[in-house]
C-alpha atoms as a PDB file:
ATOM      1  CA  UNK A   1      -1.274 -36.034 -44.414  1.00  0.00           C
ATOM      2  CA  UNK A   2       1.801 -33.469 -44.973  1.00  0.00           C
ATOM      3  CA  UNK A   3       0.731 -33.333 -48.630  1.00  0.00           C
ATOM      4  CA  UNK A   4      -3.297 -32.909 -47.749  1.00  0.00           C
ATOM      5  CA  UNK A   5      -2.537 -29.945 -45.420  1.00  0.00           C
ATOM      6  CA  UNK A   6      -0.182 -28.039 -48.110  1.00  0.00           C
ATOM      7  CA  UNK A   7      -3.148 -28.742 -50.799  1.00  0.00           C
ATOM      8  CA  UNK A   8      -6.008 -27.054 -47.995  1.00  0.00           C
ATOM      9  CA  UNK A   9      -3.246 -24.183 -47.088  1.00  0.00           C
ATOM     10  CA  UNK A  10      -2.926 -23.191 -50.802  1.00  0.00           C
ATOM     11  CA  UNK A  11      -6.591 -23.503 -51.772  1.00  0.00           C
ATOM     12  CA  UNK A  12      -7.269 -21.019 -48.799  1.00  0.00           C
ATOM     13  CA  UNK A  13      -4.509 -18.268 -50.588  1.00  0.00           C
ATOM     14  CA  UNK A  14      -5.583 -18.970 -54.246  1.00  0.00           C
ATOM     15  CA  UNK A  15      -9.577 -18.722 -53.422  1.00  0.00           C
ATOM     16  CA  UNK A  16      -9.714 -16.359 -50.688  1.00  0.00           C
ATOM     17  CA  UNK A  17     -10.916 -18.845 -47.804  1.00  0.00           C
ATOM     18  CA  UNK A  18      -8.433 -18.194 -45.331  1.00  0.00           C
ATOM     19  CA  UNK A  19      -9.825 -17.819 -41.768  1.00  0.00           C
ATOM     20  CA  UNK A  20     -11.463 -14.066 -41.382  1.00  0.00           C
ATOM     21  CA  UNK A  21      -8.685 -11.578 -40.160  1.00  0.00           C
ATOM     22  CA  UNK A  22      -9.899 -10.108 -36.878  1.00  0.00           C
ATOM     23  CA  UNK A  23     -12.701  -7.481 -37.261  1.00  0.00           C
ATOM     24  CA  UNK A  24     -12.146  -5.684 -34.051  1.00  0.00           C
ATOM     25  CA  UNK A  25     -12.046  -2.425 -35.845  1.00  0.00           C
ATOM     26  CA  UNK A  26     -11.996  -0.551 -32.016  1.00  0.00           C
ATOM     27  CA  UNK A  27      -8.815  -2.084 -31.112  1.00  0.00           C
ATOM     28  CA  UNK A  28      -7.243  -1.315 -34.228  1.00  0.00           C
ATOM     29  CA  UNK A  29      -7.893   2.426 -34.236  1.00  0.00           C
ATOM     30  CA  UNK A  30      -6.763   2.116 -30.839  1.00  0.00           C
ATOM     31  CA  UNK A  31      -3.590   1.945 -31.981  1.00  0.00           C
ATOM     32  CA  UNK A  32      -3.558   4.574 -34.246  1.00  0.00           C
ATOM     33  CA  UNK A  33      -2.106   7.716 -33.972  1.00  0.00           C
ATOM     34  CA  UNK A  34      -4.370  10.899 -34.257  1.00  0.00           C
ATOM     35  CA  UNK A  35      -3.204  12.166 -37.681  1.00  0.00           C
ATOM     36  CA  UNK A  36      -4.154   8.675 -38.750  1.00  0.00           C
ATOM     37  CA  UNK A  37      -7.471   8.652 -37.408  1.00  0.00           C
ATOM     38  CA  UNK A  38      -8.044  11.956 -39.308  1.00  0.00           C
ATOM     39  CA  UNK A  39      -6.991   9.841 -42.352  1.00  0.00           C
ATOM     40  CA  UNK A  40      -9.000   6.997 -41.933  1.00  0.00           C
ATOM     41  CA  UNK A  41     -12.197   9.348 -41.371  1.00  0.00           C
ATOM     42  CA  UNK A  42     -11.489  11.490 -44.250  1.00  0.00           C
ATOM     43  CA  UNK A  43     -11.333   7.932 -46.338  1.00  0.00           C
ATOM     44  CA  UNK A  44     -14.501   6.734 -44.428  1.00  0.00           C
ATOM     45  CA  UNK A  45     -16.862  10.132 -44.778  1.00  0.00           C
ATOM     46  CA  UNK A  46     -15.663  11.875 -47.289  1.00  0.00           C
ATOM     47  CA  UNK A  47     -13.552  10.551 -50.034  1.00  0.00           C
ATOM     48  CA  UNK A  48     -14.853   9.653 -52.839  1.00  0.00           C
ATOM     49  CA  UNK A  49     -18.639  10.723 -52.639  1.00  0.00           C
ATOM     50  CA  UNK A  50     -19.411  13.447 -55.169  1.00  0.00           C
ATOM     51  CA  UNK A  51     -20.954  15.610 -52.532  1.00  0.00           C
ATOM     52  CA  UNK A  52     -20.621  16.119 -48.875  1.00  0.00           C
ATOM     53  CA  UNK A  53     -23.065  18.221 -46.126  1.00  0.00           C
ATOM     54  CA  UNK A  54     -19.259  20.001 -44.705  1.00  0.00           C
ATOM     55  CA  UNK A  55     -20.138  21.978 -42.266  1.00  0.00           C
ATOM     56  CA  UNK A  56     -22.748  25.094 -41.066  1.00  0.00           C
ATOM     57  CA  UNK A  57     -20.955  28.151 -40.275  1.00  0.00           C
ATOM     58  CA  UNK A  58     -23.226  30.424 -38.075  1.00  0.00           C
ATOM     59  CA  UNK A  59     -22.341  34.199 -38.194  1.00  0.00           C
ATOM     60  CA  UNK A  60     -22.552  35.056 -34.247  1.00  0.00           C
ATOM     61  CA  UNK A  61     -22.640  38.488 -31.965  1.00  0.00           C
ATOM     62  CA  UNK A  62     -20.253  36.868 -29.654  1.00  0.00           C
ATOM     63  CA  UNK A  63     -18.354  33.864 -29.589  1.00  0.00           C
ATOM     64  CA  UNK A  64     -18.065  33.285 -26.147  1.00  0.00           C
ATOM     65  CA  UNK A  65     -21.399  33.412 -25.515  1.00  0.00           C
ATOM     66  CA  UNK A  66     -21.716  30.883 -28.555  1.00  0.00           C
ATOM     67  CA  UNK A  67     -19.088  28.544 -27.137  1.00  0.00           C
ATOM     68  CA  UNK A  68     -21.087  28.412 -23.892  1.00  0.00           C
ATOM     69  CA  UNK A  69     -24.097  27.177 -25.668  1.00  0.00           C
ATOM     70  CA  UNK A  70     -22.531  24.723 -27.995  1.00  0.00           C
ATOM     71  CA  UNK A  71     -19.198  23.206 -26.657  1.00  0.00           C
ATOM     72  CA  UNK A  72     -19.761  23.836 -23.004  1.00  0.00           C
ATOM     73  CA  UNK A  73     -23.621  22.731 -23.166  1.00  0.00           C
ATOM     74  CA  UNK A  74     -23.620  20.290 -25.701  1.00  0.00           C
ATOM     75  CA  UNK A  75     -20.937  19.084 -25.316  1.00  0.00           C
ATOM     76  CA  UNK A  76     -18.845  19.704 -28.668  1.00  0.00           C
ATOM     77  CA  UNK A  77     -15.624  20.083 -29.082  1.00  0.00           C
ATOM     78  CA  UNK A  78     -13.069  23.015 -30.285  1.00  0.00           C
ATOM     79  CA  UNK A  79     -11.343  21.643 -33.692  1.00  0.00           C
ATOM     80  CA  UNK A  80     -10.510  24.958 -34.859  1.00  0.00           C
ATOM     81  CA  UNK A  81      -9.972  28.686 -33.118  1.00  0.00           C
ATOM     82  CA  UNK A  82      -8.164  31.396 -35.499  1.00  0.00           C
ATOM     83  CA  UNK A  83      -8.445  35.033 -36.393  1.00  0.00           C
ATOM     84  CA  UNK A  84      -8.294  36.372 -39.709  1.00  0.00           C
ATOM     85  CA  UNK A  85      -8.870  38.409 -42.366  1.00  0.00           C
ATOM     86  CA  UNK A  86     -11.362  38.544 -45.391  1.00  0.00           C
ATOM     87  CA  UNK A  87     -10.581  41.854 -47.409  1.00  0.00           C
ATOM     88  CA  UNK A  88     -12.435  39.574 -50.100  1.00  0.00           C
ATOM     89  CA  UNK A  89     -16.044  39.866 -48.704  1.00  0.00           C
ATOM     90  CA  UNK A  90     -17.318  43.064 -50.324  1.00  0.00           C
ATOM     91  CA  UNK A  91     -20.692  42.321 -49.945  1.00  0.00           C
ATOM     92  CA  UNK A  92     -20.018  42.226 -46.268  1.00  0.00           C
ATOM     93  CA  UNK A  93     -22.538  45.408 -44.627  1.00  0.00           C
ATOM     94  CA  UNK A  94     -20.265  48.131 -44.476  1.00  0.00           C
ATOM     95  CA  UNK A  95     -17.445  46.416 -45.668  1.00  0.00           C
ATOM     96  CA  UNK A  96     -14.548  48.334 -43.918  1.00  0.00           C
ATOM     97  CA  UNK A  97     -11.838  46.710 -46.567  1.00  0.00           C
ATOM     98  CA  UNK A  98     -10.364  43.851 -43.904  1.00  0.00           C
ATOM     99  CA  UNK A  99     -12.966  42.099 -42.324  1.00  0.00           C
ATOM    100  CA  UNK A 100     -11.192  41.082 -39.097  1.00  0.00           C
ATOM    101  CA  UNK A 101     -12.495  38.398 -37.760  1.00  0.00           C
ATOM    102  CA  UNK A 102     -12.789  34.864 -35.463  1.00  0.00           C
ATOM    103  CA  UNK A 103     -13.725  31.274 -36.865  1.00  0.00           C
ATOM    104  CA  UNK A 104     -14.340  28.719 -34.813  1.00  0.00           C
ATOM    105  CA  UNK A 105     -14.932  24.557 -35.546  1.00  0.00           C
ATOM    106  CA  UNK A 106     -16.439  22.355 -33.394  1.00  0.00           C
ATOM    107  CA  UNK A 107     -17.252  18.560 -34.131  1.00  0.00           C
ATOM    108  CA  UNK A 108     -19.869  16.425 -32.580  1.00  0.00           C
ATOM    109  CA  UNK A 109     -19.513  12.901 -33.573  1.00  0.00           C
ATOM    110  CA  UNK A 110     -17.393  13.600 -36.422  1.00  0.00           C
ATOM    111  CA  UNK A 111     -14.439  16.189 -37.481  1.00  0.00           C
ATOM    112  CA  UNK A 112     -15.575  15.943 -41.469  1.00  0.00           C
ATOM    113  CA  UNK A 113     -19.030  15.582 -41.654  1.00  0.00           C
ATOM    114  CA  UNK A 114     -21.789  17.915 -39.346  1.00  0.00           C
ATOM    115  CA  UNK A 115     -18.986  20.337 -38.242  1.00  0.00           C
ATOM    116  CA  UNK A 116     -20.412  24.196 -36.525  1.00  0.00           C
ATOM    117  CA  UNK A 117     -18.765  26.902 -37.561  1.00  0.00           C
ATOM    118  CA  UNK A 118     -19.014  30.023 -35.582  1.00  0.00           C
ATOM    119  CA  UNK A 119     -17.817  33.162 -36.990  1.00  0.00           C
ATOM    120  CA  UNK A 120     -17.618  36.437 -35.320  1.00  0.00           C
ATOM    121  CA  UNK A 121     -16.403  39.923 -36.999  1.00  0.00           C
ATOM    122  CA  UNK A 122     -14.572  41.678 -34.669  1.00  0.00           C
ATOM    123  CA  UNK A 123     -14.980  45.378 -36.074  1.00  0.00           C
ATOM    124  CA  UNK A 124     -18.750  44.683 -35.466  1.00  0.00           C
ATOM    125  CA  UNK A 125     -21.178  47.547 -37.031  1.00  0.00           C
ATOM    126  CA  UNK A 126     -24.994  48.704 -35.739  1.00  0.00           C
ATOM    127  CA  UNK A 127     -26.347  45.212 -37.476  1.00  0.00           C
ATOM    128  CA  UNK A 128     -23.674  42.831 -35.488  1.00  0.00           C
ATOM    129  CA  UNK A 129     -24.365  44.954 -32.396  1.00  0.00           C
ATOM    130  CA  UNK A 130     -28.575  44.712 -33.017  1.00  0.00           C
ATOM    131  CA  UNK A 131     -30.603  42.166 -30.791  1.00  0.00           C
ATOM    132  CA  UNK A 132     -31.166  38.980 -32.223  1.00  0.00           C
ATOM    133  CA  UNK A 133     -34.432  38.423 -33.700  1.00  0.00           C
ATOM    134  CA  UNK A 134     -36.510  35.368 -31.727  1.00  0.00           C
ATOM    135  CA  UNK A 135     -36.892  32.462 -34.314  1.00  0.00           C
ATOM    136  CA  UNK A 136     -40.104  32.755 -35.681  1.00  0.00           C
ATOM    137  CA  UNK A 137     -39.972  29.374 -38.077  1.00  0.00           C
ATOM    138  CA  UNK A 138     -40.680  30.877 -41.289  1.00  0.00           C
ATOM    139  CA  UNK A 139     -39.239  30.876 -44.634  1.00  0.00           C
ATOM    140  CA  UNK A 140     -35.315  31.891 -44.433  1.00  0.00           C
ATOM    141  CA  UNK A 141     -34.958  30.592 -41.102  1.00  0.00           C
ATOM    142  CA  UNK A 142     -33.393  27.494 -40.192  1.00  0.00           C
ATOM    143  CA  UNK A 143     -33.244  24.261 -37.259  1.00  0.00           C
ATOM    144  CA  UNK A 144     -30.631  22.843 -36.218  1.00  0.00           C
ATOM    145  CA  UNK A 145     -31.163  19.753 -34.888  1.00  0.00           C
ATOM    146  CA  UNK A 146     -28.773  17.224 -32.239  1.00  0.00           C
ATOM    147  CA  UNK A 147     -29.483  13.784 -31.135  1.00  0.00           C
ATOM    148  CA  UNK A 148     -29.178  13.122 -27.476  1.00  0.00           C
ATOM    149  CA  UNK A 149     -28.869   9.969 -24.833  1.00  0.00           C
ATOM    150  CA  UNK A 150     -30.330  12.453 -22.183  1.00  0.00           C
ATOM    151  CA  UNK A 151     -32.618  14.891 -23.257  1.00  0.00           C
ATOM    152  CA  UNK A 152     -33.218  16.038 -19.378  1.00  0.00           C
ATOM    153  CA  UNK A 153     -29.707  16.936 -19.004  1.00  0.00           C
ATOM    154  CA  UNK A 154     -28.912  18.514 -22.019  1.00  0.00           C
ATOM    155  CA  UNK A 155     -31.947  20.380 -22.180  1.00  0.00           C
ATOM    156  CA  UNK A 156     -31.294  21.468 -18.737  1.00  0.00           C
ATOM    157  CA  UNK A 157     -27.706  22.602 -19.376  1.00  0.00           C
ATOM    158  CA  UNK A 158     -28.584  24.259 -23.132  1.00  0.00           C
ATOM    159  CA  UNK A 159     -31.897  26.451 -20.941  1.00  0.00           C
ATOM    160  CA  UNK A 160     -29.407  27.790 -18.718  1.00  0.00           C
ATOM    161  CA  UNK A 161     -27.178  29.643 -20.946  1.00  0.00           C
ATOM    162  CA  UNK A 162     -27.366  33.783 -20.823  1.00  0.00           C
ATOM    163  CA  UNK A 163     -29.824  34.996 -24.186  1.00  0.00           C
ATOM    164  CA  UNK A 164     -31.267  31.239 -24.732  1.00  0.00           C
ATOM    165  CA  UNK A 165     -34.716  31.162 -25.327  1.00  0.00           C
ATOM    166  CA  UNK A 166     -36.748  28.205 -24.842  1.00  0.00           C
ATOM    167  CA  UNK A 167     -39.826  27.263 -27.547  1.00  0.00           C
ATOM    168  CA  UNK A 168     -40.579  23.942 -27.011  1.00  0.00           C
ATOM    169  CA  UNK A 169     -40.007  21.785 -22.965  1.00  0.00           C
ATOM    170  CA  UNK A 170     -39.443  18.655 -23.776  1.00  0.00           C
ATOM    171  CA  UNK A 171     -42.514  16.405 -24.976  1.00  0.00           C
ATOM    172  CA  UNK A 172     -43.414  13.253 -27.058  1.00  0.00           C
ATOM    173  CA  UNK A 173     -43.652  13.490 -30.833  1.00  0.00           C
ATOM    174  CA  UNK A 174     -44.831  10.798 -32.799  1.00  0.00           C
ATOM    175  CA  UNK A 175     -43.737  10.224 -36.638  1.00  0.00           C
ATOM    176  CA  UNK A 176     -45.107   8.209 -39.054  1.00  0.00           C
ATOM    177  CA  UNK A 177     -42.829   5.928 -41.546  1.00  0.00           C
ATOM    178  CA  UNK A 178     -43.107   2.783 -43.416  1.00  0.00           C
ATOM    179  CA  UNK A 179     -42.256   0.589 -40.902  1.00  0.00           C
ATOM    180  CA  UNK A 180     -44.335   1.710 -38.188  1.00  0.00           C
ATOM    181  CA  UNK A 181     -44.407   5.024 -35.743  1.00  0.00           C
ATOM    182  CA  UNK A 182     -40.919   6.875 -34.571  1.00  0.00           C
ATOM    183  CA  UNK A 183     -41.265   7.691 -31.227  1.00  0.00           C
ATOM    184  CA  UNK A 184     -39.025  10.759 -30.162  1.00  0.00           C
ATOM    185  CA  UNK A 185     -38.842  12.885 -26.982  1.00  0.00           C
ATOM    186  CA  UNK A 186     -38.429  17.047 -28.424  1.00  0.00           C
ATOM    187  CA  UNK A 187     -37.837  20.166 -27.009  1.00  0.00           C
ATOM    188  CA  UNK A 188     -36.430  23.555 -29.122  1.00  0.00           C
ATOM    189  CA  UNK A 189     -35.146  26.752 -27.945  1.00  0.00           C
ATOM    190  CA  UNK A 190     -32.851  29.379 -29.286  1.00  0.00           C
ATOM    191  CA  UNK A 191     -28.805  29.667 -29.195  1.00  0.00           C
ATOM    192  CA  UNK A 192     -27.561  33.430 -28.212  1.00  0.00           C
ATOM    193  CA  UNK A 193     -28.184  34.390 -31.803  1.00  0.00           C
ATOM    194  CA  UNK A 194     -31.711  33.683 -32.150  1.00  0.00           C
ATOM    195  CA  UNK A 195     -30.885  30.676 -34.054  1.00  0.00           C
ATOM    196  CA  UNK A 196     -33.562  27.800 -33.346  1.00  0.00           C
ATOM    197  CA  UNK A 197     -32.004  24.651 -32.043  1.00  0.00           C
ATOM    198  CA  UNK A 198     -34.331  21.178 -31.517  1.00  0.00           C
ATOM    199  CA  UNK A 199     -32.295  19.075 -28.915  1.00  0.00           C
ATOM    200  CA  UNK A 200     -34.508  15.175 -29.577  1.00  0.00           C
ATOM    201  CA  UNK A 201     -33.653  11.854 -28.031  1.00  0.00           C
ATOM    202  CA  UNK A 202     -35.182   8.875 -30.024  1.00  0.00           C
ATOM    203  CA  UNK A 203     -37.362   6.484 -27.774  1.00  0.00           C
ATOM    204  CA  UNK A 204     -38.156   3.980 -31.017  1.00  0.00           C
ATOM    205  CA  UNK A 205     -37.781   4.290 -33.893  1.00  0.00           C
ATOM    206  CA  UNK A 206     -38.938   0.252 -35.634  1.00  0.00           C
ATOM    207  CA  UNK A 207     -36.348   1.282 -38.849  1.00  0.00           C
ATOM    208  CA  UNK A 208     -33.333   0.729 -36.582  1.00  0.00           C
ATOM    209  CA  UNK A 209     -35.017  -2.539 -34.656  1.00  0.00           C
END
């Protein structure tokens, strides 16, 4: 009997049929440290593919304003706050030779993939100081759009903030696909900058059942 365990022990090295290690992946990254985690999510989002979607980096009248919108009302969160300089961006409208100004990250679900950026010049000029044109969906424009769990709070929250403008209350949009109709609860409304935000919660969608 000694003999017939060894033999099974050995087959289950040589041929790779050794009992499953645990797959609790959420108690492992439990136990790692933060700088780790980073590492493991760089491996997991980013390394490797020949092209990744980085991050949006929104050029903004005033931060604060934007942070109020965005981290306080949607809930992301600050990955990145720094001043700087860009004496580089000669295109820049009336490029004053040092471009001082604030970037700000913030993450969602993910610090690699679907980061904001917010970037404010702080020497601002008549365009940085003009009012914000309403989004008006057309060529040049752009949507930005966030997944929620409760569209009635977040919607609520997002509508509240000073210079948001809302387009769309919440309603029912229906969208076809192969495997039968998404159903999806939508509202849209602007950011401080005139940027068009949709804020959707899915109600089915038969792809993911």
């Amino acid at each position: 009997m000694r003999t017939l365990t060894i033999l099974i022990c050995s087959a289950f090295l040589l041929y790779g049929c050794a009992p499953a290690a645990s797959t609790d992946v959420s108690a492992d990254k439990a136990n790692l440290s933060k700088k780790e985690l980073s590492a493991l999510a760089w491996k997991e989002n980013v390394a490797g593919k020949p092209i990744v979607l980085r991050r949006t980096t929104l050029i903004v009248r005033d931060i604060e304003k934007s942070l109020a919108f965005y981290r306080d009302a949607l809930g992301m969160s600050v990955q990145y706050d720094q001043e700087l300089t860009s004496p580089g961006l000669t295109t820049r409208y009336k490029n004053d030779g040092t471009n001082r100004s604030r970037l700000v990250f913030l993450e969602a679900d993910n610090e690699f993939v679907g980061v904001l950026g917010l970037w404010q010049f702080l020497d601002p000029n008549d365009k940085d100081l003009a009012e914000p044109k309403v989004a008006d969906l057309t060529p040049g424009g752009l949507v930005f759009v966030f997944n929620t769990t409760d569209l009635e709070a977040t919607f609520a929250k997002a509508s509240k903030i000073p210079g948001t403008q809302i387009l769309e209350m919440p309603e029912i949009s229906r969208y076809p696909s192969e495997a039968g109709e998404i159903r999806t609860l939508v509202s849209m409304l602007t950011d401080p900058d005139g940027h068009a935000v949709e804020l959707n919660q899915v109600l089915f969608d038969p792809r993911r059942e």
